[in-house]
PDB file of N, CA and C in Angstrom:
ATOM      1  N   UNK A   1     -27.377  -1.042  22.715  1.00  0.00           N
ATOM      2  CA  UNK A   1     -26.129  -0.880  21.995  1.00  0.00           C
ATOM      3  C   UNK A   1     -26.425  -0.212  20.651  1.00  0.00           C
ATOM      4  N   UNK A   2     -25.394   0.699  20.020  1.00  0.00           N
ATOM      5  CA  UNK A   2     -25.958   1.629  19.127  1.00  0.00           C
ATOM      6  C   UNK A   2     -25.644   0.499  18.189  1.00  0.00           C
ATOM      7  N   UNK A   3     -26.558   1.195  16.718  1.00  0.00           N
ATOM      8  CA  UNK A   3     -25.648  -0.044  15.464  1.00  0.00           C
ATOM      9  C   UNK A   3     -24.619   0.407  14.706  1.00  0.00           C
ATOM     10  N   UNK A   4     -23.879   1.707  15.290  1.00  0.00           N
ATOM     11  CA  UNK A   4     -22.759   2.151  14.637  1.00  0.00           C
ATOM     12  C   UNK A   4     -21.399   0.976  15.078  1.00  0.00           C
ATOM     13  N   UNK A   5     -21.716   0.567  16.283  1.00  0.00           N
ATOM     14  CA  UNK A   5     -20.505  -0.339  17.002  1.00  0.00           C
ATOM     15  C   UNK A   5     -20.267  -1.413  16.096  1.00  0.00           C
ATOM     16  N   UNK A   6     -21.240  -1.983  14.963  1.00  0.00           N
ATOM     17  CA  UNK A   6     -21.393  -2.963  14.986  1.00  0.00           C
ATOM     18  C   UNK A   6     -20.516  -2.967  13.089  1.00  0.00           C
ATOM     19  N   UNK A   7     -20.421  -1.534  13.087  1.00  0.00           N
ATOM     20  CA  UNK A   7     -19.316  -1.382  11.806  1.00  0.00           C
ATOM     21  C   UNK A   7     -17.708  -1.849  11.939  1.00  0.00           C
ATOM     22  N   UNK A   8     -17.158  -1.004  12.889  1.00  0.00           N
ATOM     23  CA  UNK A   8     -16.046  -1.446  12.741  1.00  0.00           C
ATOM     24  C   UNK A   8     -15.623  -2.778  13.505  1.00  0.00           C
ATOM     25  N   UNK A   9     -16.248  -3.581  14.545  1.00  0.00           N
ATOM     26  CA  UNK A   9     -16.237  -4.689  14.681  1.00  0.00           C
ATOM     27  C   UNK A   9     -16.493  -5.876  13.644  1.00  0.00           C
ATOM     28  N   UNK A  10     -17.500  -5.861  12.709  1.00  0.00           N
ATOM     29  CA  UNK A  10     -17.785  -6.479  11.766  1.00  0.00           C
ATOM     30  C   UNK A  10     -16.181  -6.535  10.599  1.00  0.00           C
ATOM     31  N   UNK A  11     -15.844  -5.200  10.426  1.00  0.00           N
ATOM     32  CA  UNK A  11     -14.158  -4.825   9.678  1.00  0.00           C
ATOM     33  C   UNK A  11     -13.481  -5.717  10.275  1.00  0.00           C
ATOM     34  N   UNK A  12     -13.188  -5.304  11.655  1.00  0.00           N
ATOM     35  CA  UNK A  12     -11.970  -6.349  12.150  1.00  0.00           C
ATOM     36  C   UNK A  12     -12.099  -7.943  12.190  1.00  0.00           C
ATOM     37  N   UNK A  13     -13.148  -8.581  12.516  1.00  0.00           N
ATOM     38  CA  UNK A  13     -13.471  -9.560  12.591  1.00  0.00           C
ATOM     39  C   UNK A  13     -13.431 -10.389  11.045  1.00  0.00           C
ATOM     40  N   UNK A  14     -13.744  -9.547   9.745  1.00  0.00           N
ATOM     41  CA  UNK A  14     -13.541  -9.880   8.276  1.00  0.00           C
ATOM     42  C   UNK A  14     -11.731  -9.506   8.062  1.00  0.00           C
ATOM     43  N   UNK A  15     -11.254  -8.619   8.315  1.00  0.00           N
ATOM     44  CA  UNK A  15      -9.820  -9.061   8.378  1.00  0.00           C
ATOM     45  C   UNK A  15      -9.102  -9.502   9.018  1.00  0.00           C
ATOM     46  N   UNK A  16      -9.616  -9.990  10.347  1.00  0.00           N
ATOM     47  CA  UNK A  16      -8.614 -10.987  11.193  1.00  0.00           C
ATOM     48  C   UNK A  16      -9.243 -12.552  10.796  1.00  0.00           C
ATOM     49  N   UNK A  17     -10.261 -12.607   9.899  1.00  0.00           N
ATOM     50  CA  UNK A  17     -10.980 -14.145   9.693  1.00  0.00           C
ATOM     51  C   UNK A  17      -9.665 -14.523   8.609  1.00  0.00           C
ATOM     52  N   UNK A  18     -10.204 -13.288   7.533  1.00  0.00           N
ATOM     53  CA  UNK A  18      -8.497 -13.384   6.408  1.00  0.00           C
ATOM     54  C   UNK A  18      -7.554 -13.636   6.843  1.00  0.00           C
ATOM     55  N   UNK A  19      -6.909 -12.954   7.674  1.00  0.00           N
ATOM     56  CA  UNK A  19      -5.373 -13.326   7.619  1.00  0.00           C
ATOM     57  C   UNK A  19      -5.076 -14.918   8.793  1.00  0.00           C
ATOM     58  N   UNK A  20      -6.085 -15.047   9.810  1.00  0.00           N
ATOM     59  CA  UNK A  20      -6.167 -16.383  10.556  1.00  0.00           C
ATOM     60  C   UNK A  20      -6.494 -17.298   8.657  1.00  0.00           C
ATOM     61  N   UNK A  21      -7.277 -17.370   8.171  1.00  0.00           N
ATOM     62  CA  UNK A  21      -7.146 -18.122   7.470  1.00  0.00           C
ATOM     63  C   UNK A  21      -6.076 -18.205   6.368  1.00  0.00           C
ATOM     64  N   UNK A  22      -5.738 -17.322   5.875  1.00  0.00           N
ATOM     65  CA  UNK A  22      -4.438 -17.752   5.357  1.00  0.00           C
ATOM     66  C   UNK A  22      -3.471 -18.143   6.111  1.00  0.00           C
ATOM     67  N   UNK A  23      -3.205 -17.686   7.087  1.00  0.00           N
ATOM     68  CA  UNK A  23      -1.898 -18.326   7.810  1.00  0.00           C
ATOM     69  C   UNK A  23      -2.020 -19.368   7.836  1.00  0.00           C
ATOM     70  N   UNK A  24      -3.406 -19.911   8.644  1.00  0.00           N
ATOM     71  CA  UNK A  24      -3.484 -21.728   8.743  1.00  0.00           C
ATOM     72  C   UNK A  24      -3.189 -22.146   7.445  1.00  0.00           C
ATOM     73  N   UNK A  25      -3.834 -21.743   6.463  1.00  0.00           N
ATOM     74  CA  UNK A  25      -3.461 -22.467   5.436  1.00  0.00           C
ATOM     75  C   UNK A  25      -2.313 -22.546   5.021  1.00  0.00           C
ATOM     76  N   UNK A  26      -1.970 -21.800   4.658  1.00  0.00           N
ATOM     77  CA  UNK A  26      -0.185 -21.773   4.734  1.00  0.00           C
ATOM     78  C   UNK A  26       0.542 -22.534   5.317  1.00  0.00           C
ATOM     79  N   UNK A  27       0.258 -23.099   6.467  1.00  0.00           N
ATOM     80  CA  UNK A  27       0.638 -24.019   7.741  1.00  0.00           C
ATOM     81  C   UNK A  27       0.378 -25.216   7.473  1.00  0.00           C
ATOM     82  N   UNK A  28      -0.417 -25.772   7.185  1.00  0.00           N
ATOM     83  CA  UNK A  28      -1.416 -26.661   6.834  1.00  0.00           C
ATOM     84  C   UNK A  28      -0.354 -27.350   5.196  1.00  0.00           C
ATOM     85  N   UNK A  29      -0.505 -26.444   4.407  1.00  0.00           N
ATOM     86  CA  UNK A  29      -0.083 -26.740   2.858  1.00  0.00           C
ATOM     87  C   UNK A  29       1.978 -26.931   3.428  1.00  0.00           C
ATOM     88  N   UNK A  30       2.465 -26.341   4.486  1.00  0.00           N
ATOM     89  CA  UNK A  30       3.770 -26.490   4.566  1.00  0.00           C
ATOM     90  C   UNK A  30       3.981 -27.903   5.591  1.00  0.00           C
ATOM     91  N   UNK A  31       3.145 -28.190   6.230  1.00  0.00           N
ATOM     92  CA  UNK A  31       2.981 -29.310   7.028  1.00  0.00           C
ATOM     93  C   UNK A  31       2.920 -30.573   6.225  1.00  0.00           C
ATOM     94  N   UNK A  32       2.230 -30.210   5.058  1.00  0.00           N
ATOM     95  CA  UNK A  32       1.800 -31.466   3.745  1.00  0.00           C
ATOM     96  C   UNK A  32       3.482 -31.804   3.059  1.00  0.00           C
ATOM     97  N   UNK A  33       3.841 -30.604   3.167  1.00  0.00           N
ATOM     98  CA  UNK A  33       4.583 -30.502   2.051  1.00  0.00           C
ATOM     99  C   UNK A  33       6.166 -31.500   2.961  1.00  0.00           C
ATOM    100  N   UNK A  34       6.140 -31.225   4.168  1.00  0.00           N
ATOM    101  CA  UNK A  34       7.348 -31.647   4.715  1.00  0.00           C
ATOM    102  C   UNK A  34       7.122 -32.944   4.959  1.00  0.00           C
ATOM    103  N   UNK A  35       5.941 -33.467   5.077  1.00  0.00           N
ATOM    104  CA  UNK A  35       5.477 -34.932   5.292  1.00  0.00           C
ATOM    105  C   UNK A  35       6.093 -35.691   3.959  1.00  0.00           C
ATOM    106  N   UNK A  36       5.679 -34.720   3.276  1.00  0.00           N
ATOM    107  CA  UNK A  36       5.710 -35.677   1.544  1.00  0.00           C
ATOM    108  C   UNK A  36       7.797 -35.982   1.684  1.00  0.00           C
ATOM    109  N   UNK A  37       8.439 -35.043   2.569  1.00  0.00           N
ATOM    110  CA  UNK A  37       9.822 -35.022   2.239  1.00  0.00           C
ATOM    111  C   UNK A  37      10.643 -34.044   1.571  1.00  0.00           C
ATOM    112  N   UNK A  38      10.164 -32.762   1.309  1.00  0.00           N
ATOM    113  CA  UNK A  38      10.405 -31.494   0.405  1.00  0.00           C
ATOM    114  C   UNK A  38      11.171 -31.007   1.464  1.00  0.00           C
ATOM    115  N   UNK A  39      12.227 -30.468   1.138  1.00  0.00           N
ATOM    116  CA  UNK A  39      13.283 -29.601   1.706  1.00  0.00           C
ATOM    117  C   UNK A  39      12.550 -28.039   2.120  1.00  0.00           C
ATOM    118  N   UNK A  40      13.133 -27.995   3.285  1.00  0.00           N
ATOM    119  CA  UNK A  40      12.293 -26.947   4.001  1.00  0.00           C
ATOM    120  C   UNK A  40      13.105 -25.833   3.204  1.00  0.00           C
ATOM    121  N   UNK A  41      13.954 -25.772   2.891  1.00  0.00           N
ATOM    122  CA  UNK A  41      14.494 -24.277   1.651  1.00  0.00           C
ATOM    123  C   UNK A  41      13.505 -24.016   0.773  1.00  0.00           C
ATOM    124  N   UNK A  42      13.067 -24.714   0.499  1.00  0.00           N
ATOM    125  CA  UNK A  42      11.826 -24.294  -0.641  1.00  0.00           C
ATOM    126  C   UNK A  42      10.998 -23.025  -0.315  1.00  0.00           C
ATOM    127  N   UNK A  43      10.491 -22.828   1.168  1.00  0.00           N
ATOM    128  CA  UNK A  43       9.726 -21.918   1.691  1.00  0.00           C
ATOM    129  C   UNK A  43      10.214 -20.579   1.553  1.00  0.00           C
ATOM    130  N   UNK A  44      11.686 -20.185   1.522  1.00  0.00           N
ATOM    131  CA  UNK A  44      12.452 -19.232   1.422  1.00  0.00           C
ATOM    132  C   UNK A  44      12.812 -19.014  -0.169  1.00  0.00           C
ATOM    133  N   UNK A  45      12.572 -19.668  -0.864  1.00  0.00           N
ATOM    134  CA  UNK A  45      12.764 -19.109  -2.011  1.00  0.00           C
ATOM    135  C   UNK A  45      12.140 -18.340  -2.860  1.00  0.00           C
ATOM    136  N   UNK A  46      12.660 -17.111  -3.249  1.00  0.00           N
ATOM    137  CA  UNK A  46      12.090 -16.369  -3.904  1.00  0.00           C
ATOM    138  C   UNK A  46      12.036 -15.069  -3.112  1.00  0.00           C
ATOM    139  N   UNK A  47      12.308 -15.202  -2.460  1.00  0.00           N
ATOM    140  CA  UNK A  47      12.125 -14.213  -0.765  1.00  0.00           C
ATOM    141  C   UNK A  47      13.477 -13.027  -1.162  1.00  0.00           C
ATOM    142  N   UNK A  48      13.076 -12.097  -1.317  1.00  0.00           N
ATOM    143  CA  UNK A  48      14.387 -11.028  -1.218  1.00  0.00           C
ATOM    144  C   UNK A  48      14.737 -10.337   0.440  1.00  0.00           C
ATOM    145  N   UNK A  49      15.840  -9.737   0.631  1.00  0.00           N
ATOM    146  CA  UNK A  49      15.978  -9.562   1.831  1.00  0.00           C
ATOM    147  C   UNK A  49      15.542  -8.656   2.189  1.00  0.00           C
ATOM    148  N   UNK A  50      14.282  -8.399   2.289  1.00  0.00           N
ATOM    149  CA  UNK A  50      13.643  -7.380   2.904  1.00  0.00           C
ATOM    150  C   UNK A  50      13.890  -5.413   2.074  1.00  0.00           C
ATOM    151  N   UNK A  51      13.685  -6.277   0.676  1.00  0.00           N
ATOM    152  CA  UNK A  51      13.576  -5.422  -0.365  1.00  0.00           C
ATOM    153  C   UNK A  51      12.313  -4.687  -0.528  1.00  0.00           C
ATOM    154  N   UNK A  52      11.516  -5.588  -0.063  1.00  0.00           N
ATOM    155  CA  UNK A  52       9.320  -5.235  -0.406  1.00  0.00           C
ATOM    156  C   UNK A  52       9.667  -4.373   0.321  1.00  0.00           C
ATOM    157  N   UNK A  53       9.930  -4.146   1.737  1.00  0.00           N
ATOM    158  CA  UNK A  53       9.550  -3.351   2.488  1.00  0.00           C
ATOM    159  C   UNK A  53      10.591  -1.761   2.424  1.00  0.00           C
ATOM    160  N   UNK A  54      11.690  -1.559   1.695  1.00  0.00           N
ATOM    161  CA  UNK A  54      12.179  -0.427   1.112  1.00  0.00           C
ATOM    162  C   UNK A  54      11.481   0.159   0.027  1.00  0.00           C
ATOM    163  N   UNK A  55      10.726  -0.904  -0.497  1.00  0.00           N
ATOM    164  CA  UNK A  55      10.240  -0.574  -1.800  1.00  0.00           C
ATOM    165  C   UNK A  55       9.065   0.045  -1.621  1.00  0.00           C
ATOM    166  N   UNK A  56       8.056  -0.751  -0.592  1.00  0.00           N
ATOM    167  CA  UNK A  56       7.207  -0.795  -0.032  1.00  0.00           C
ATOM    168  C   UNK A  56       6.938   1.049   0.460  1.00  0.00           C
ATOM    169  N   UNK A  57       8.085   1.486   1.335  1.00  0.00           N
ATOM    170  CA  UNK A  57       7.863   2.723   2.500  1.00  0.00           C
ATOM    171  C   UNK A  57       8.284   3.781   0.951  1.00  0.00           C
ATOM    172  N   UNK A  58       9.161   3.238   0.213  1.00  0.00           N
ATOM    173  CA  UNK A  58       9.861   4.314  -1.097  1.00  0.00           C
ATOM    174  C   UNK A  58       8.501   5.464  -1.822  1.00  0.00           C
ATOM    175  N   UNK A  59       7.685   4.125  -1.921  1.00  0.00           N
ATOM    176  CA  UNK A  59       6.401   4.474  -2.701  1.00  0.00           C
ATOM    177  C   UNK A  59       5.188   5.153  -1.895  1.00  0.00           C
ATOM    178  N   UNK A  60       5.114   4.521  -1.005  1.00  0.00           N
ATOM    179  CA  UNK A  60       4.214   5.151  -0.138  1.00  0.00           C
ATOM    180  C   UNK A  60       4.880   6.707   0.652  1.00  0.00           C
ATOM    181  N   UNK A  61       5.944   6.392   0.788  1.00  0.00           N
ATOM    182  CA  UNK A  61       6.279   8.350   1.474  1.00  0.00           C
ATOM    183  C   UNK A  61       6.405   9.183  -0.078  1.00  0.00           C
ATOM    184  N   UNK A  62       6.615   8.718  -0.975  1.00  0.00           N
ATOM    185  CA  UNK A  62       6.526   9.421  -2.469  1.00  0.00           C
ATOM    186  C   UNK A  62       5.069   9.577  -2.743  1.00  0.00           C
ATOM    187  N   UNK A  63       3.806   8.676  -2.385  1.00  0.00           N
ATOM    188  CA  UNK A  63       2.897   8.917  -2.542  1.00  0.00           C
ATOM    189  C   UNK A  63       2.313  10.168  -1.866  1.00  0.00           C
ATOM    190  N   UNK A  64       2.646   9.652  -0.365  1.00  0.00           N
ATOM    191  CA  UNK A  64       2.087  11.294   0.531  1.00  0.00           C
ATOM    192  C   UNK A  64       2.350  12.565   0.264  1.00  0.00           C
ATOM    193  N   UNK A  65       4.131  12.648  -0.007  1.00  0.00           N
ATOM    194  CA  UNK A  65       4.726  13.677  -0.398  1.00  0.00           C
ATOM    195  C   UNK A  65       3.601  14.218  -1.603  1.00  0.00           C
ATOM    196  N   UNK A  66       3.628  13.696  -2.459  1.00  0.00           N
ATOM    197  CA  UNK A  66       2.322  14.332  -3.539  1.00  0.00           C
ATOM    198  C   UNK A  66       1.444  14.742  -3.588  1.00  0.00           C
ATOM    199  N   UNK A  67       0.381  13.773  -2.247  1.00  0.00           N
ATOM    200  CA  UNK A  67      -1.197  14.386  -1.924  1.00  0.00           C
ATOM    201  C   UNK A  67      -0.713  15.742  -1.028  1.00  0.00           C
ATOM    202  N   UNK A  68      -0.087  15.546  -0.243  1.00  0.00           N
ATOM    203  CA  UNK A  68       0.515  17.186   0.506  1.00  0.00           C
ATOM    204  C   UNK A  68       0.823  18.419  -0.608  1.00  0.00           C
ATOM    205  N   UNK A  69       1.615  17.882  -1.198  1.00  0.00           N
ATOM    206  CA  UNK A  69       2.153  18.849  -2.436  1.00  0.00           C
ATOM    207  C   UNK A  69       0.614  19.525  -3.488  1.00  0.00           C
ATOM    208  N   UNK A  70      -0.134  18.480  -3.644  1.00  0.00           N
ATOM    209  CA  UNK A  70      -1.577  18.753  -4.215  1.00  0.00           C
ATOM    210  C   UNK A  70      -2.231  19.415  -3.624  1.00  0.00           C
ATOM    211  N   UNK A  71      -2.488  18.902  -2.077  1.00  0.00           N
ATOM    212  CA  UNK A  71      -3.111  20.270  -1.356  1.00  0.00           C
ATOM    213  C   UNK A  71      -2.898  21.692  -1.493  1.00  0.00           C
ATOM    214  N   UNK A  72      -0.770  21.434  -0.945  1.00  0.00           N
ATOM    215  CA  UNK A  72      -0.901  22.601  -1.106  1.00  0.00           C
ATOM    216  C   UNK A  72      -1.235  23.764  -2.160  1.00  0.00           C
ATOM    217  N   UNK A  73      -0.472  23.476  -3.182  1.00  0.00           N
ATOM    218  CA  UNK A  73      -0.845  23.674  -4.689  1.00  0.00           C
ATOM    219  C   UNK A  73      -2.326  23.892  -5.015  1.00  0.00           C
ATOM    220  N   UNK A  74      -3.081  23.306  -4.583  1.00  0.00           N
ATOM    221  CA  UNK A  74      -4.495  23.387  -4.734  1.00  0.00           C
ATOM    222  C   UNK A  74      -5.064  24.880  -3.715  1.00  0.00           C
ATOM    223  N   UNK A  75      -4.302  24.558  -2.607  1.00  0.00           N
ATOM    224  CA  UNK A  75      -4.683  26.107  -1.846  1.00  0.00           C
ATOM    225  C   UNK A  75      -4.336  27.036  -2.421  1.00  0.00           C
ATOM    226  N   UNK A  76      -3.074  27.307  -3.287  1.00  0.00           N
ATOM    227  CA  UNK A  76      -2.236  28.291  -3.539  1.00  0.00           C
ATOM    228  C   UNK A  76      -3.442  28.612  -4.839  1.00  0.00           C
ATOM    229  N   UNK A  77      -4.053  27.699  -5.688  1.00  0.00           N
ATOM    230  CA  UNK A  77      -4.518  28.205  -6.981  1.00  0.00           C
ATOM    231  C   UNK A  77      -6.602  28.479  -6.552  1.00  0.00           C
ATOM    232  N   UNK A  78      -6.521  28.028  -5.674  1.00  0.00           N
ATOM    233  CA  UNK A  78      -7.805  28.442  -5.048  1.00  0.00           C
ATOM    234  C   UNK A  78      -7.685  29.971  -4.259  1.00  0.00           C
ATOM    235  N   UNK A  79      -6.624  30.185  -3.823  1.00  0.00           N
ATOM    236  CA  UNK A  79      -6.690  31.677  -2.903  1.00  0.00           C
ATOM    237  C   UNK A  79      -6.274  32.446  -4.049  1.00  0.00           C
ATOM    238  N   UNK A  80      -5.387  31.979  -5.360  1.00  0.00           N
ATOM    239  CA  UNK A  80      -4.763  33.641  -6.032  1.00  0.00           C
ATOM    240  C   UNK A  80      -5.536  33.280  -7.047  1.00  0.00           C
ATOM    241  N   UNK A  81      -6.551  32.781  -7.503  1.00  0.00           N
ATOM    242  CA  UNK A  81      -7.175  32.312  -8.753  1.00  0.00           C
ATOM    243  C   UNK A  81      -8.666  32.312  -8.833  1.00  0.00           C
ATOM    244  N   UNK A  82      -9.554  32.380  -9.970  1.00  0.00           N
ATOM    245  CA  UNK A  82     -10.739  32.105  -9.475  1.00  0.00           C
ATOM    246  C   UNK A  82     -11.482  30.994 -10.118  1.00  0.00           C
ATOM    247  N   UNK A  83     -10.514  29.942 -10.289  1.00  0.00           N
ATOM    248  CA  UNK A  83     -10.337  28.920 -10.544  1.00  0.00           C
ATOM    249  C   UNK A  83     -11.594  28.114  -9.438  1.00  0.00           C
ATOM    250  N   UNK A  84     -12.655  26.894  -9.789  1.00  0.00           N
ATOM    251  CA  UNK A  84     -13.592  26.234  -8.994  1.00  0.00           C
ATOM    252  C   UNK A  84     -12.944  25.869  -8.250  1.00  0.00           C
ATOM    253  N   UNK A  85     -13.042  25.630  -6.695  1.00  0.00           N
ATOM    254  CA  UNK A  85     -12.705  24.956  -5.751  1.00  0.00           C
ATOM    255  C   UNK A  85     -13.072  23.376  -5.540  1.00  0.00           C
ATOM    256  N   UNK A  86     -14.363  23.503  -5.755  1.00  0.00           N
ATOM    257  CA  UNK A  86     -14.654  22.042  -6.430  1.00  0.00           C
ATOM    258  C   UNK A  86     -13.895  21.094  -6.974  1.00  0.00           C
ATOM    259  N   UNK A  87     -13.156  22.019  -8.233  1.00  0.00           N
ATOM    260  CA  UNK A  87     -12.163  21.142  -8.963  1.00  0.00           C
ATOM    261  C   UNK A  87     -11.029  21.072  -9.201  1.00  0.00           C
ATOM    262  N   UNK A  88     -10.593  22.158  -8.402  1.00  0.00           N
ATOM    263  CA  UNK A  88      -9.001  22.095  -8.512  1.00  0.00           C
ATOM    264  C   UNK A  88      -8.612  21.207  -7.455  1.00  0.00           C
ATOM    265  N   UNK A  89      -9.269  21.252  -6.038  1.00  0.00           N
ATOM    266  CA  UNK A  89      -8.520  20.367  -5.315  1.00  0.00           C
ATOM    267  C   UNK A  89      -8.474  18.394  -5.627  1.00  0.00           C
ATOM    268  N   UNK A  90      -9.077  17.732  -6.053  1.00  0.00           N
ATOM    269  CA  UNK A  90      -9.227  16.712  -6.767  1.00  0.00           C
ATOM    270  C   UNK A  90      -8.212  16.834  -7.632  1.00  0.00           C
ATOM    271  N   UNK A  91      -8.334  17.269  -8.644  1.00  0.00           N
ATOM    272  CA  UNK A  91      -7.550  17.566  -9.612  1.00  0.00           C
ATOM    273  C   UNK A  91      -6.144  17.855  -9.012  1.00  0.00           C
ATOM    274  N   UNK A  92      -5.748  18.374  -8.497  1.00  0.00           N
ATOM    275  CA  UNK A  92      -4.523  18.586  -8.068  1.00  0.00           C
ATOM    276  C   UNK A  92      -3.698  17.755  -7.034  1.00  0.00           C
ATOM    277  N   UNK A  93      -5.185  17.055  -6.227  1.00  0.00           N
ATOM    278  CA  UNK A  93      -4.003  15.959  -5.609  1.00  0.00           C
ATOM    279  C   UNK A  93      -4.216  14.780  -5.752  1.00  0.00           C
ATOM    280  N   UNK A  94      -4.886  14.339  -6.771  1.00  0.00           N
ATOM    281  CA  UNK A  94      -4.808  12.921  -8.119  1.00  0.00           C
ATOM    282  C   UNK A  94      -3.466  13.108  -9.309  1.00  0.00           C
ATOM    283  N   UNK A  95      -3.153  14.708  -9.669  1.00  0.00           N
ATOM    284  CA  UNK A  95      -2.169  15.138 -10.121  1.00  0.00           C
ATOM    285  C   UNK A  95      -0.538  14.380  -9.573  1.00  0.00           C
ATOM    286  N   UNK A  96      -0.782  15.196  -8.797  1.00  0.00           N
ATOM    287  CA  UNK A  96       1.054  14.961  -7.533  1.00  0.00           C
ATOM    288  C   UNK A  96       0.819  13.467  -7.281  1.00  0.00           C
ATOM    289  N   UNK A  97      -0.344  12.993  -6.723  1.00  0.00           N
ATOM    290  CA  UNK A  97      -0.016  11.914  -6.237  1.00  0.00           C
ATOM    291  C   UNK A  97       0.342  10.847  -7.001  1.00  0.00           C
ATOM    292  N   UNK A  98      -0.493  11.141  -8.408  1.00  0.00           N
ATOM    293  CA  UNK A  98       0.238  10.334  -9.302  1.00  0.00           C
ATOM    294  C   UNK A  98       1.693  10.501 -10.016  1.00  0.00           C
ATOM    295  N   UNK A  99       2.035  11.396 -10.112  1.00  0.00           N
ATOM    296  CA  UNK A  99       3.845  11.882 -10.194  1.00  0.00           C
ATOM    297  C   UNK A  99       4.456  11.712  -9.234  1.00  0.00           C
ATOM    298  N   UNK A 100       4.131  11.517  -8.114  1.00  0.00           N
ATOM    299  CA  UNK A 100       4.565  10.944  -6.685  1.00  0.00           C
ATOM    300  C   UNK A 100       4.955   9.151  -6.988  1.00  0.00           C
ATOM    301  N   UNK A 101       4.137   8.689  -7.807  1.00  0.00           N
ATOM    302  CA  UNK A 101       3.898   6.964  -7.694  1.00  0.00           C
ATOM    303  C   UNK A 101       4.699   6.739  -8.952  1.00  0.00           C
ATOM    304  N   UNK A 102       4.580   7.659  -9.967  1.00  0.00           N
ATOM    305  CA  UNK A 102       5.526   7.638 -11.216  1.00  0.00           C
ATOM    306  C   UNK A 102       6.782   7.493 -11.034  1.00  0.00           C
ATOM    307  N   UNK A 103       7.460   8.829  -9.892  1.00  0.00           N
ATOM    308  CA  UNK A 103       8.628   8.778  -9.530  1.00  0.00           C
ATOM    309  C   UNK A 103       9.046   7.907  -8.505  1.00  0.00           C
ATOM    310  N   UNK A 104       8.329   7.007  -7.478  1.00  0.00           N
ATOM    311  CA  UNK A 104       8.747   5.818  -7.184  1.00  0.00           C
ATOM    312  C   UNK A 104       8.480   4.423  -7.691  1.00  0.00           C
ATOM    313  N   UNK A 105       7.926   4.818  -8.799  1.00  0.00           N
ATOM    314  CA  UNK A 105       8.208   3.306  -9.913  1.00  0.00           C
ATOM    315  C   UNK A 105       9.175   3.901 -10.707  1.00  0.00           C
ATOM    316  N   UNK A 106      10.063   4.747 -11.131  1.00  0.00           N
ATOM    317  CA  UNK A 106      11.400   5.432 -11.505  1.00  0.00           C
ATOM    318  C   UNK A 106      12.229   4.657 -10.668  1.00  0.00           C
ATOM    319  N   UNK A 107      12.327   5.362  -9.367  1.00  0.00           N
ATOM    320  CA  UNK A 107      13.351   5.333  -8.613  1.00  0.00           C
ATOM    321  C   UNK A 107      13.446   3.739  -8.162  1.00  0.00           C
ATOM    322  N   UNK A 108      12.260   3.041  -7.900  1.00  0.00           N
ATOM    323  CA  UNK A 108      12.186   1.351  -7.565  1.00  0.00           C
ATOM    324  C   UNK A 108      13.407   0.447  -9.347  1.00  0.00           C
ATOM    325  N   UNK A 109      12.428   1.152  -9.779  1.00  0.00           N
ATOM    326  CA  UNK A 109      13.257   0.624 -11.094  1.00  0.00           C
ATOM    327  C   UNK A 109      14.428   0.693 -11.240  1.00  0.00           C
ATOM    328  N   UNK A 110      14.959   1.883 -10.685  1.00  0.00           N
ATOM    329  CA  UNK A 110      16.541   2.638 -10.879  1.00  0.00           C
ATOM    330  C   UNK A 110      16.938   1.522  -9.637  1.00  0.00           C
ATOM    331  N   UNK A 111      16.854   1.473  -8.392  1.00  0.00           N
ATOM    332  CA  UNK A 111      17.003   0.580  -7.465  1.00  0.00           C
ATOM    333  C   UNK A 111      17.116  -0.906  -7.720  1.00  0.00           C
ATOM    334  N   UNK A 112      16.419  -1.536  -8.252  1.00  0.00           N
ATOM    335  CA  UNK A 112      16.128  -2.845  -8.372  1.00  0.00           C
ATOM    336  C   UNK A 112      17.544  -3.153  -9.541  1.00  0.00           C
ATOM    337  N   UNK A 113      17.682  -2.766 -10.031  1.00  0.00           N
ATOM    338  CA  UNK A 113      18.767  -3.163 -11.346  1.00  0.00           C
ATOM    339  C   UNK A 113      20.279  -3.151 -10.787  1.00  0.00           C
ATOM    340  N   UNK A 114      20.102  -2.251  -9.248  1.00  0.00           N
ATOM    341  CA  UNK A 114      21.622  -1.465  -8.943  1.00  0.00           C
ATOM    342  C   UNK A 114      22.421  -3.403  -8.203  1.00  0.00           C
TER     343      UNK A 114
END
C-alpha cells in the first residue's frame, strides 16, 4: 500500500473524530441539562432562521467573484504590461478577494439591520 493513501484517510478520520465528538457532547451536556429539568426552548435560543446560511453563501460567492475577477485582471496586466508575473497575480487576487469580503461585510451589515 502506497503512503500517499494514508494522507487523506488520516484528514477524514481527524474530522469525522471532531464533529462525532462534538455532537456526542452536545448530546450528552443536553441530556444533563433536561434531567436537571431545564426547558427544552433553551436549545433554540439564540438560533436565527437560517440567516448564517444567507450570510454564509453572501460572502463566500462575493469572495469567489473576486479571486476570478483577480485572475482575470491579473491576466489582462500580465499580457498588456511588463509588469512581474510573479507578482501581479498574488497581488491581484488577495486584492479583489479582499474587496469581495469588504463588500459582503457591507452588504451583511446593510442586511442584518433591515
Amino acid at each position: 500500500m502506497d503512503a500517499e493513501i494514508f494522507i487523506p484517510i488520516s484528514m477524514f478520520a481527524a474530522i469525522f473524530g471532531i464533529v462525532y465528538l462534538y455532537f456526542t457532547t452536545r448530546h450528552k451536556e443536553r441530556l444533563a441539562l433536561i434531567e436537571k429539568g431545564a426547558d427544552a426552548s433553551i436549545f433554540m435560543s439564540g438560533k436565527k432562521s437560517s440567516s448564517f446560511g444567507r450570510f454564509f453563501i453572501l460572502n463566500l460567492s462575493l469572495l469567489l467573484m473576486g479571486i476570478g475577477l483577480g485572475v482575470f485582471l491579473a491576466l489582462l496586466l500580465d499580457t498588456y504590461t511588463a509588469m512581474d508575473e510573479d507578482a501581479i497575480y498574488p497581488a491581484c487576487i488577495f486584492f479583489t478577494g479582499g474587496l469581495g469580503l469588504f463588500a459582503g461585510f457591507n452588504l451583511t451589515k446593510k442586511l442584518d439591520t433591515e
